[in-house]
Protein backbone atom coordinates (compact mmCIF):
# COMPACT_ATOMS: atom_id res chain seq x y z
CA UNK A 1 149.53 26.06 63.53
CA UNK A 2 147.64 22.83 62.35
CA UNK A 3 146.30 20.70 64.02
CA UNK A 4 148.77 17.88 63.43
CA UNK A 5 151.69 19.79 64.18
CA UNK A 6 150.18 21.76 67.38
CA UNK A 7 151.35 20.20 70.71
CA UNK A 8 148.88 18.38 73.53
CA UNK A 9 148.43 19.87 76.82
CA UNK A 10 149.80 18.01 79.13
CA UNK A 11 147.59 15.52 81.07
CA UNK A 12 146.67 15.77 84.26
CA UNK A 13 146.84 12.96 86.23
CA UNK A 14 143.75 13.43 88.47
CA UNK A 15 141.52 13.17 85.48
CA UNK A 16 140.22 11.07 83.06
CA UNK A 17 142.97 10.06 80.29
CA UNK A 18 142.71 12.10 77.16
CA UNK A 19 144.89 12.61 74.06
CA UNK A 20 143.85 13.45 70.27
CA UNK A 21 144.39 10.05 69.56
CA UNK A 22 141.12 8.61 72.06
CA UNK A 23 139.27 11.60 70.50
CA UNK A 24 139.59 10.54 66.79
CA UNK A 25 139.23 6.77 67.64
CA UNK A 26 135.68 7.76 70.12
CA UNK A 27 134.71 9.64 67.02
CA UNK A 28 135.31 7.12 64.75
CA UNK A 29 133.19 5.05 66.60
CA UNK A 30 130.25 6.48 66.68
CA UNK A 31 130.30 7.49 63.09
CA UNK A 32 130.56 3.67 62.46
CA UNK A 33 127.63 3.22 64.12
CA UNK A 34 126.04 6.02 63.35
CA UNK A 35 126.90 7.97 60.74
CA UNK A 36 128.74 11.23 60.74
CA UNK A 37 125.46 13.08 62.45
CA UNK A 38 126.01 11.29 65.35
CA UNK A 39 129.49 12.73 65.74
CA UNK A 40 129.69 15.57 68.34
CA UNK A 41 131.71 16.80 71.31
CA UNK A 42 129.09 16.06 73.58
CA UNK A 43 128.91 12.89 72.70
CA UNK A 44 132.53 12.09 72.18
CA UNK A 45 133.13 13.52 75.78
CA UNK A 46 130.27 11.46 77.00
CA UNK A 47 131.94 8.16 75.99
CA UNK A 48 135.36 9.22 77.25
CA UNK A 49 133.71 9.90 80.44
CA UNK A 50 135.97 13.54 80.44
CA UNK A 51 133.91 17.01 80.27
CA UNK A 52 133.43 18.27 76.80
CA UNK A 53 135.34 21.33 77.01
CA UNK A 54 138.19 19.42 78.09
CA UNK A 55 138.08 18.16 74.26
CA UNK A 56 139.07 22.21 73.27
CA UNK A 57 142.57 21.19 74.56
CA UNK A 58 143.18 18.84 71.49
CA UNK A 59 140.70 20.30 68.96
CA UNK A 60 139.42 23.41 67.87
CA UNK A 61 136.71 22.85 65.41
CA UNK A 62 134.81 20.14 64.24
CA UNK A 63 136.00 20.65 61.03
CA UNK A 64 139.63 19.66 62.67
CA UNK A 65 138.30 16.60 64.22
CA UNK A 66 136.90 15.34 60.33
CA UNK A 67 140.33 16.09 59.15
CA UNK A 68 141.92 14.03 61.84
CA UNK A 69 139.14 11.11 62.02
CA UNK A 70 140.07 11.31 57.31
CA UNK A 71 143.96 11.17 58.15
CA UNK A 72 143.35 8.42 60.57
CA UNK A 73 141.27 6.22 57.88
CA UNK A 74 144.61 7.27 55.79
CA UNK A 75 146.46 4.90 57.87
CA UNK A 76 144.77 1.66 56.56
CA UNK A 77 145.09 3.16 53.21
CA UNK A 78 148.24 1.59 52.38
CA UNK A 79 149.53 0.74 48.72
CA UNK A 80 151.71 -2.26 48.04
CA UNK A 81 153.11 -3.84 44.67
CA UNK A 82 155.61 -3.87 42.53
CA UNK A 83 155.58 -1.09 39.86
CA UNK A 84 153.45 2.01 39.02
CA UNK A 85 150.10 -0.24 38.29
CA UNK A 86 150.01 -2.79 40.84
CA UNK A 87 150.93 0.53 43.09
CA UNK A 88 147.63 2.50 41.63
CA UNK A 89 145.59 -0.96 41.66
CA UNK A 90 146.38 -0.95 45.42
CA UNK A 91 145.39 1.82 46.50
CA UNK A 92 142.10 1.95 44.50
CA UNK A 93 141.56 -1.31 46.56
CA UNK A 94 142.88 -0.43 50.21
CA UNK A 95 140.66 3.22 49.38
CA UNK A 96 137.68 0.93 48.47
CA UNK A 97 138.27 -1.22 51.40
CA UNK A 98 138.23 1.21 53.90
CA UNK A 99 135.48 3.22 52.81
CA UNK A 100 133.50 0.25 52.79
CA UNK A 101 134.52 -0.17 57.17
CA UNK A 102 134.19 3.17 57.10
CA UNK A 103 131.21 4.41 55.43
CA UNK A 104 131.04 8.08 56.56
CA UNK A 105 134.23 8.19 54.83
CA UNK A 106 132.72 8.29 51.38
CA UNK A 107 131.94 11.77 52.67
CA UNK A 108 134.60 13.19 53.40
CA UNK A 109 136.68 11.98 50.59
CA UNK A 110 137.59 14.32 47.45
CA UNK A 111 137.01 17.70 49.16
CA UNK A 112 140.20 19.51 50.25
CA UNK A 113 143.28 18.17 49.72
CA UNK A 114 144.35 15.42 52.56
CA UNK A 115 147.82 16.94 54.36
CA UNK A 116 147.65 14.70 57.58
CA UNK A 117 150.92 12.44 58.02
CA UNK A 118 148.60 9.16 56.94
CA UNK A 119 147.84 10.86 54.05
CA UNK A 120 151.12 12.49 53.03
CA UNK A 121 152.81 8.98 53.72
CA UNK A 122 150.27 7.33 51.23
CA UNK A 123 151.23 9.91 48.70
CA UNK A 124 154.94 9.44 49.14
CA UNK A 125 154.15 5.81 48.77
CA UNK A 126 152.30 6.22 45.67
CA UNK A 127 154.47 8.84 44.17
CA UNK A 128 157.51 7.39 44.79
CA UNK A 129 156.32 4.18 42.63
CA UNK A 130 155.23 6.37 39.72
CA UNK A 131 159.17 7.26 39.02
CA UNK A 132 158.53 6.01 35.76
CA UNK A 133 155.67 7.71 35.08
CA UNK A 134 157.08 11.32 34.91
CA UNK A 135 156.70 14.15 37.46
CA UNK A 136 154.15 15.96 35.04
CA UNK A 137 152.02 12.83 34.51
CA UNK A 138 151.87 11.57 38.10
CA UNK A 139 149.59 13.60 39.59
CA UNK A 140 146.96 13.52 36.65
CA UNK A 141 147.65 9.66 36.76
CA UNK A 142 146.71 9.93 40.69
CA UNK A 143 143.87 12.16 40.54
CA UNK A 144 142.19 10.32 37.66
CA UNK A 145 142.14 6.85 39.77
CA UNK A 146 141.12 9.08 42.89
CA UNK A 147 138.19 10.34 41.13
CA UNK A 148 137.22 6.91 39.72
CA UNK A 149 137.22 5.13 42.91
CA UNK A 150 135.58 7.92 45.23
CA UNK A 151 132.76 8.16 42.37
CA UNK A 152 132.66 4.07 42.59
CA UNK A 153 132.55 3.61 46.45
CA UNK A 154 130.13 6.79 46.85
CA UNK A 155 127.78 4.76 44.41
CA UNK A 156 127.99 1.98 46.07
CA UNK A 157 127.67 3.59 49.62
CA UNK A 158 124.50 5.36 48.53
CA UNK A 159 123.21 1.69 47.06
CA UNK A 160 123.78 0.34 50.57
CA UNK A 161 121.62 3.61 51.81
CA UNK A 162 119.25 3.42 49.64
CA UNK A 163 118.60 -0.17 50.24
CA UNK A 164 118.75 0.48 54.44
CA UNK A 165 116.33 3.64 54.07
CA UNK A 166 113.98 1.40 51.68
CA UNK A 167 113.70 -1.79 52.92
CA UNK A 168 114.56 -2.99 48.66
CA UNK A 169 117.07 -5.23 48.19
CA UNK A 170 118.19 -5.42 44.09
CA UNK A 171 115.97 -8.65 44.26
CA UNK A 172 113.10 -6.46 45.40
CA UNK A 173 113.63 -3.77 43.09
CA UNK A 174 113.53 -5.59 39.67
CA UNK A 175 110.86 -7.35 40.84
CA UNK A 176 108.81 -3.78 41.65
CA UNK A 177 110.32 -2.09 38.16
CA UNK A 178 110.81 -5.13 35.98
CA UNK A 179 107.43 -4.88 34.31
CA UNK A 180 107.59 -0.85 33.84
CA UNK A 181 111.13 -1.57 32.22
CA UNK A 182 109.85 -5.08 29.89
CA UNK A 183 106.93 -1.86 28.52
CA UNK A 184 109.60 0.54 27.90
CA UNK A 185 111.73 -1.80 26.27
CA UNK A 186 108.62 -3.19 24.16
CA UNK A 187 107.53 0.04 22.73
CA UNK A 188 111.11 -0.46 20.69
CA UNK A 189 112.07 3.39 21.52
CA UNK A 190 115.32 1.98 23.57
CA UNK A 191 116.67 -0.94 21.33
CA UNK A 192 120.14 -0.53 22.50
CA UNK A 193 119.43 0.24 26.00
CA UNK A 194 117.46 -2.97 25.83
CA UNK A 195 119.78 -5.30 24.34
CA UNK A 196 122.07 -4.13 27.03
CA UNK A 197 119.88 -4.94 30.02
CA UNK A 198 118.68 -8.37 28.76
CA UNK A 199 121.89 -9.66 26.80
CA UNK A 200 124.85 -8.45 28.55
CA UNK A 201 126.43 -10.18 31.74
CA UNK A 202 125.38 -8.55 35.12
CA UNK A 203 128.67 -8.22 37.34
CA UNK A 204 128.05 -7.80 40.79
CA UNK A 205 130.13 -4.78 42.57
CA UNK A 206 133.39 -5.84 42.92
CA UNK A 207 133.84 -7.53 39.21
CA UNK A 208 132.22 -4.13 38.31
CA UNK A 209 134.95 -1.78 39.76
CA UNK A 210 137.62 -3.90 39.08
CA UNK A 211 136.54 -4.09 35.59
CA UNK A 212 136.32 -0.32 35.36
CA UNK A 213 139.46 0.17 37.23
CA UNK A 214 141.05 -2.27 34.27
CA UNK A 215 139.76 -0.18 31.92
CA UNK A 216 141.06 3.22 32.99
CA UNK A 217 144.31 0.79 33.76
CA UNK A 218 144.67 0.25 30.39
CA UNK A 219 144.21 3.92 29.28
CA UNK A 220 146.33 5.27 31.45
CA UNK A 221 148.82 2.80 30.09
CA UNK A 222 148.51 3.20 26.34
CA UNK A 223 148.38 6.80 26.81
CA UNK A 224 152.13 6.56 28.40
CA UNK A 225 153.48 4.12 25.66
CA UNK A 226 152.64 6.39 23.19
């Protein structure tokens, strides 16, 4: 039986509180914090003040408590508008959104399909505003804005890393790599590259995914009117 579907033990009153619910938000918490590393049994028990094997009551694996801490990010995943692109637009957004509270979700995201109830009630939510689309374009349609927005928010989660593990802000690194890139571009090998780099307008990360979620938008769009 899954995990979602497999009854609690009942609580006992004489001891410390517990219910899947505490575990996933005590987990959550310290993967905030601390990244998904920091997640473990010990420690989860630790801050519930309860003894860790306890926890087995509620969850069997690890790998179950991911799936439940995923399905509980699910629940702030939640698509609004009015027709199938303001629909997809949303979620790309709330999906961005959270990841960006959530950072150790960019991990998790994209692996196995998501069956918790957050998740299934997201996909209702976004498949029942596709109607329009067909039933043998809407999950291409889903999985193509999925896969642009995981690929976006991983970027920009490892950016964030990068820039924690580093100590360089993107101030700092032009200034370190500017002259090694004015040498390549003067040697005339990468004249497009170039004219790119020093010409073109330099969006900052949310004009850049929104801009690339137009663009697939608008593909996904003509594609259907024709």
């Amino acid at each position: 039986m899954v995990v979602w579907e497999r009854p609690e033990p009942p609580d006992r009153p004489a001891l410390a509180p517990l219910s899947r619910e505490l575990i996933v938000r005590a987990a959550i918490r310290l993967a905030d914090a601390d990244g998904l590393d920091a997640v473990s049994l010990r420690k989860i028990a630790t801050a519930l003040d309860v003894g860790p094997m306890r926890l087995y009551g509620y969850i069997e694996s690890k790998e179950e408590l991911l799936d439940l801490m995923v399905d509980a990010a699910h629940a702030e995943i939640r698509p609004t508008g009015d027709g199938w692109r303001e629909v997809l637009w949303s979620l790309a957004d709330a999906m961005r959104r959270a990841v960006h509270r959530h950072e150790w979700l960019a991990d998790l995201l994209g692996g196995r399909p998501q069956l918790g109830p957050h998740a299934l009630a997201t996909a209702e939510a976004v498949m029942a505003a596709l109607g329009d689309v067909g039933v043998d374009s809407a999950m291409p349609v889903v999985s193509a804005v999925n896969a642009y927005t995981i690929g976006a928010v991983r970027r920009e989660i490892a950016e964030r890393r990068a820039e924690r593990a580093t100590g360089m802000d993107e101030q700092r690194w032009q200034a370190t790599l500017g002259p090694y890139l004015t040498r390549a571009f003067t040697s005339g090998d990468l004249p497009a590259l170039a004219t790119v780099v020093r010409d073109a307008v330099h969006l900052d990360a949310d004009e850049t995914f929104r801009m690339g979620l137009d663009f697939l938008l608008d593909g996904i769009e003509a594609r259907l009117s024709g």
